[in-house]
Protein backbone atom coordinates (compact mmCIF):
# COMPACT_ATOMS: atom_id res chain seq x y z
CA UNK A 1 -0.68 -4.53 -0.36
CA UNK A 2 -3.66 -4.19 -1.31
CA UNK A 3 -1.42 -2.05 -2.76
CA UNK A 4 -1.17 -0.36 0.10
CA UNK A 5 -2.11 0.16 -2.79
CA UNK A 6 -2.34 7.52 -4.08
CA UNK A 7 -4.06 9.22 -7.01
CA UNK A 8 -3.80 13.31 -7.73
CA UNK A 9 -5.95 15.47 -9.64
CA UNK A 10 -4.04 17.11 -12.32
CA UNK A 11 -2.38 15.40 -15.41
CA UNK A 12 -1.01 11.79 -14.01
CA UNK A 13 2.18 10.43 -15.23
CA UNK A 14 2.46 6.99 -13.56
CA UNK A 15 1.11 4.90 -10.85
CA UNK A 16 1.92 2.05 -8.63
CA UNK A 17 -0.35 0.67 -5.90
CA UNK A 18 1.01 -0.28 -2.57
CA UNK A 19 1.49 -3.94 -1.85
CA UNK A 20 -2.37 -3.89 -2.62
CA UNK A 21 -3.29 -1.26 -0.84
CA UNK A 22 -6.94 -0.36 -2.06
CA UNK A 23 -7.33 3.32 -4.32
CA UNK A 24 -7.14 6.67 -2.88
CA UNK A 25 -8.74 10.22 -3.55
CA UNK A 26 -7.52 12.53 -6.20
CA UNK A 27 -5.52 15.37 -4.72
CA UNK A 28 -4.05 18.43 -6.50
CA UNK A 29 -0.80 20.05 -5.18
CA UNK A 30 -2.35 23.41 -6.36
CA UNK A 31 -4.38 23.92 -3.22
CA UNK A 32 -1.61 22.82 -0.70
CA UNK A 33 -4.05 23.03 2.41
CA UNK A 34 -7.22 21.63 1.80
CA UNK A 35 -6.68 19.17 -0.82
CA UNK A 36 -3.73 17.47 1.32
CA UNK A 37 -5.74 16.98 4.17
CA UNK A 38 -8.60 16.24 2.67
CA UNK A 39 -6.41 13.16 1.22
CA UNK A 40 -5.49 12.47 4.45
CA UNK A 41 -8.37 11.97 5.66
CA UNK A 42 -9.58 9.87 3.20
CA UNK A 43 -6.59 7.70 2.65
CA UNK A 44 -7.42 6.60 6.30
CA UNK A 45 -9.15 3.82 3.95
CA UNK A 46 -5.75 2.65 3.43
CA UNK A 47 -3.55 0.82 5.85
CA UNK A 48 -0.37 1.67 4.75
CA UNK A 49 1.05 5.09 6.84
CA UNK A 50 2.65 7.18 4.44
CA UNK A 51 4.99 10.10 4.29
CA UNK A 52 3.83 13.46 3.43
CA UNK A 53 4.78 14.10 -0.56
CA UNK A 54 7.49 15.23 -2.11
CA UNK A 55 8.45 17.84 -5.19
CA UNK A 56 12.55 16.15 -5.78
CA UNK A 57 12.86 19.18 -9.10
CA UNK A 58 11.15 21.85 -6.54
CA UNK A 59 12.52 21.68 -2.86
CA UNK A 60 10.13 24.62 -2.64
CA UNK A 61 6.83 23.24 -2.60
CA UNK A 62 7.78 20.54 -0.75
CA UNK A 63 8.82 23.17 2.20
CA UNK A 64 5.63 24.96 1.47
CA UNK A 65 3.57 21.77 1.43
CA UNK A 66 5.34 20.79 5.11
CA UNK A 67 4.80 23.84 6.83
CA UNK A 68 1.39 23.95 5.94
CA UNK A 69 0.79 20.98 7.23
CA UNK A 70 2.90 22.43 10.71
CA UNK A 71 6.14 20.12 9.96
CA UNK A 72 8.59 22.83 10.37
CA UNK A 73 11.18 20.43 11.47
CA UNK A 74 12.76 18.30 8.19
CA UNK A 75 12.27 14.43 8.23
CA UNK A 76 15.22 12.60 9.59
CA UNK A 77 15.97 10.51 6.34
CA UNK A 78 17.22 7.09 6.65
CA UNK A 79 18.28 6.02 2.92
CA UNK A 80 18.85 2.42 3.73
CA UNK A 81 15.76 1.95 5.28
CA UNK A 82 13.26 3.68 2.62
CA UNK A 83 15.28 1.35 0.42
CA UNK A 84 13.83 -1.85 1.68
CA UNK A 85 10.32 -0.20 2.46
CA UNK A 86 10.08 0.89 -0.82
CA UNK A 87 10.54 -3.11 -2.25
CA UNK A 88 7.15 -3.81 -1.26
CA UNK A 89 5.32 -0.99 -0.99
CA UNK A 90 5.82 1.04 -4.19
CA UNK A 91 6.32 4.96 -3.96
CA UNK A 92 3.71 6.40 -6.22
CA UNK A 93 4.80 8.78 -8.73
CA UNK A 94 2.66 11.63 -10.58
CA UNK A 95 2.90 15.18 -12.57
CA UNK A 96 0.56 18.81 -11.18
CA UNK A 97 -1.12 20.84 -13.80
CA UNK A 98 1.93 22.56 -13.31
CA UNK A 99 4.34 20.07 -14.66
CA UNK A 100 6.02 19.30 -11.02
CA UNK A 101 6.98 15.66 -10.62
CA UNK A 102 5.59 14.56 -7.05
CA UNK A 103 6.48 11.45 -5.13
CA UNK A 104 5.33 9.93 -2.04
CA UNK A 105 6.99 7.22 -0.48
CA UNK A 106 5.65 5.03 2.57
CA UNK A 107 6.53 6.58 6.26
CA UNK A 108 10.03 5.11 7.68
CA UNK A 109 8.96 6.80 10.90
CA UNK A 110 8.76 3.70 13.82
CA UNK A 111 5.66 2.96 15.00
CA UNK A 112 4.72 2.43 18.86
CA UNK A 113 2.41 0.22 20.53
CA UNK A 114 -0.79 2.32 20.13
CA UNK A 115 -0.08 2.61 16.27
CA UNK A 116 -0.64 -1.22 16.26
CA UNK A 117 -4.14 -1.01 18.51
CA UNK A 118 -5.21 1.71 15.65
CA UNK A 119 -3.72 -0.80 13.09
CA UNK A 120 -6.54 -3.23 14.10
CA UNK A 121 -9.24 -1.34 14.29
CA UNK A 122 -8.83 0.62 11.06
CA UNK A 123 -8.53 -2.83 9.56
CA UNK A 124 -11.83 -4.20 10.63
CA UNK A 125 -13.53 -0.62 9.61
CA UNK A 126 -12.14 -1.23 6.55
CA UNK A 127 -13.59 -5.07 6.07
CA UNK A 128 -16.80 -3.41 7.29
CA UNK A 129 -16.82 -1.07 5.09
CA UNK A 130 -16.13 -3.08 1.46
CA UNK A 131 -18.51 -6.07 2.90
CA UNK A 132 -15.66 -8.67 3.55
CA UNK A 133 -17.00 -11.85 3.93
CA UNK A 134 -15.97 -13.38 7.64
CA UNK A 135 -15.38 -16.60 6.71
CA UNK A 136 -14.60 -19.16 3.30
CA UNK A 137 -12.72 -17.42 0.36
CA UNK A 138 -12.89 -13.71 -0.01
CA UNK A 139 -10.52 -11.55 -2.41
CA UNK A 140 -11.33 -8.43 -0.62
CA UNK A 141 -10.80 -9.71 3.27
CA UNK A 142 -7.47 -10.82 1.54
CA UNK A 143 -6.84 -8.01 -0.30
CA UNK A 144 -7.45 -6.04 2.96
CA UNK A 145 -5.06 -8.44 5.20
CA UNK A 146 -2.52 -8.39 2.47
CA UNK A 147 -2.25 -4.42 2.84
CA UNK A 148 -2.33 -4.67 6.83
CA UNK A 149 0.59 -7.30 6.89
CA UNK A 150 2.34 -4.53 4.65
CA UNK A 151 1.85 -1.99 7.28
CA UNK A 152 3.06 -4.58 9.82
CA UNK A 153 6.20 -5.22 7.47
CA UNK A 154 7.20 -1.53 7.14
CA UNK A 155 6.68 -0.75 10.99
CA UNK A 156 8.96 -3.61 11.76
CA UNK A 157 11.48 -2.71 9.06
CA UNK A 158 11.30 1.05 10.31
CA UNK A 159 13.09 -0.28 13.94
CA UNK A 160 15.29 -3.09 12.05
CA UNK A 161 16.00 -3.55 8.74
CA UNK A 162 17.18 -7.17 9.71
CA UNK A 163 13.15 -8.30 10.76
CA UNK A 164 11.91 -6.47 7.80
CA UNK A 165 13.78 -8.11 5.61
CA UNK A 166 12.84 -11.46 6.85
CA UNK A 167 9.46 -10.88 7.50
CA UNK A 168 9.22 -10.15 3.32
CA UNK A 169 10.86 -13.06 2.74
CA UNK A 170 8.42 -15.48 4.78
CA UNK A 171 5.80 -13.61 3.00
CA UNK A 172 7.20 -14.12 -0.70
CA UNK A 173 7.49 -17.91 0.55
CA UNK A 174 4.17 -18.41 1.95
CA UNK A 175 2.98 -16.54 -1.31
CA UNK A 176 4.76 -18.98 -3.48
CA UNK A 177 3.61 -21.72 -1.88
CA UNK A 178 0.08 -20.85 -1.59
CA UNK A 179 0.20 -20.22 -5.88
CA UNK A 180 1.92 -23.55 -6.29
CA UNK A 181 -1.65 -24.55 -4.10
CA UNK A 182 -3.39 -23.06 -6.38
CA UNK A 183 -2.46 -24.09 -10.08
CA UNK A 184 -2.36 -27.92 -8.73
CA UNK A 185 -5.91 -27.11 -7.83
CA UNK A 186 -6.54 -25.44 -11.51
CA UNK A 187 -4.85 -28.16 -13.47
CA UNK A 188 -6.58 -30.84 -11.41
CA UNK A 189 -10.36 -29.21 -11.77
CA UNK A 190 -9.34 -28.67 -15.53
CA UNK A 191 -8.01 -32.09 -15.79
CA UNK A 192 -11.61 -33.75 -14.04
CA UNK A 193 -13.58 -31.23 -16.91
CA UNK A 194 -11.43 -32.42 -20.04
CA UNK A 195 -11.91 -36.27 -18.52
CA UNK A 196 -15.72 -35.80 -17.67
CA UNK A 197 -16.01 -33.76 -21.42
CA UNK A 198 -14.33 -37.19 -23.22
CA UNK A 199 -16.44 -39.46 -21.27
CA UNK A 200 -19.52 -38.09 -22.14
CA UNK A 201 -18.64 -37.63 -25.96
CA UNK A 202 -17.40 -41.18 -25.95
């Protein structure tokens, strides 16, 4: 969505967008305080809620990177859960200056009622701000909608794995169906060009 959909200063090794979740400032682990929540802020341009990173070959930073950022209490980590969040929206993967291997995977933390008010309104900033057409085709009001039904996805799948899962799977269907839609429509506009192309050569 788009993606969903995190880029870090520093020497990148690897990156996956989120379910298309649109791009995100550079950040470099180097300067812990600022640069983290100066990403934060700016990923606000992106739908998806996301976990703070972490440093699996240095437990270290990753303590020093959550206190800073006043979590002093460790995540309560729910394997099976990240599991299925993680099949459609992609942990992003990089390497620091320093050679440390960083990962940050969407938020399994639930979401409440006011998370899906903020939901809304962050998504029609967001159309505002990239000039989303309100009406006919548009890839980026898609793109945009795509990444919000993401969100939706992992908020649901962070109370009940059960609804996540099915919610994907009525996605991937009305996905399918919509590009079955779409290459009848491309072979039948190619098929009207190659038949108007012989007619007027013949």
């Amino acid at each position: 969505l788009k993606l969903q959909f995190l880029y870090f200063i520093g020497h990148m090794d690897g990156m996956t967008a989120s379910g298309g979740s649109p791009p995100t400032m550079p950040v470099s682990p180097a300067s812990m305080v600022s640069d983290v929540q100066g990403m934060m802020e700016t990923k606000g341009e992106s739908l998806i809620s996301w976990a703070l990173p972490v440093a699996p070959t240095d437990p270290k930073k990753t303590r020093k990177l959550r206190q800073k950022m006043g979590e002093k209490d460790e995540p309560v980590l729910r394997p099976q859960v990240q599991d299925v969040i993680n099949r459609f929206i992609k942990p992003t993967m990089w390497i620091d200056a320093q050679g440390t291997e960083w990962v940050q995977e969407a938020s399994q933390q639930p979401a409440g009622r006011l998370d899906a008010v903020v939901l809304g309104e962050r998504l029609d900033k967001q159309l505002n701000s990239i000039n989303a057409r309100s009406t006919g085709i548009c890839s980026k009001r898609s793109a945009s909608y795509q990444e919000c039904f993401s969100e939706l996805i992992r908020q649901v799948t962070a109370e009940s794995i059960e609804r996540g899962i099915l919610l994907q799977k009525v996605r991937e269907e009305r996905e399918a169906t919509l590009d079955g839609y779409r290459e009848l429509l491309e072979s039948r506009a190619g098929y009207h060009t190659t038949n108007k192309s012989n007619t007027t050569t013949g």
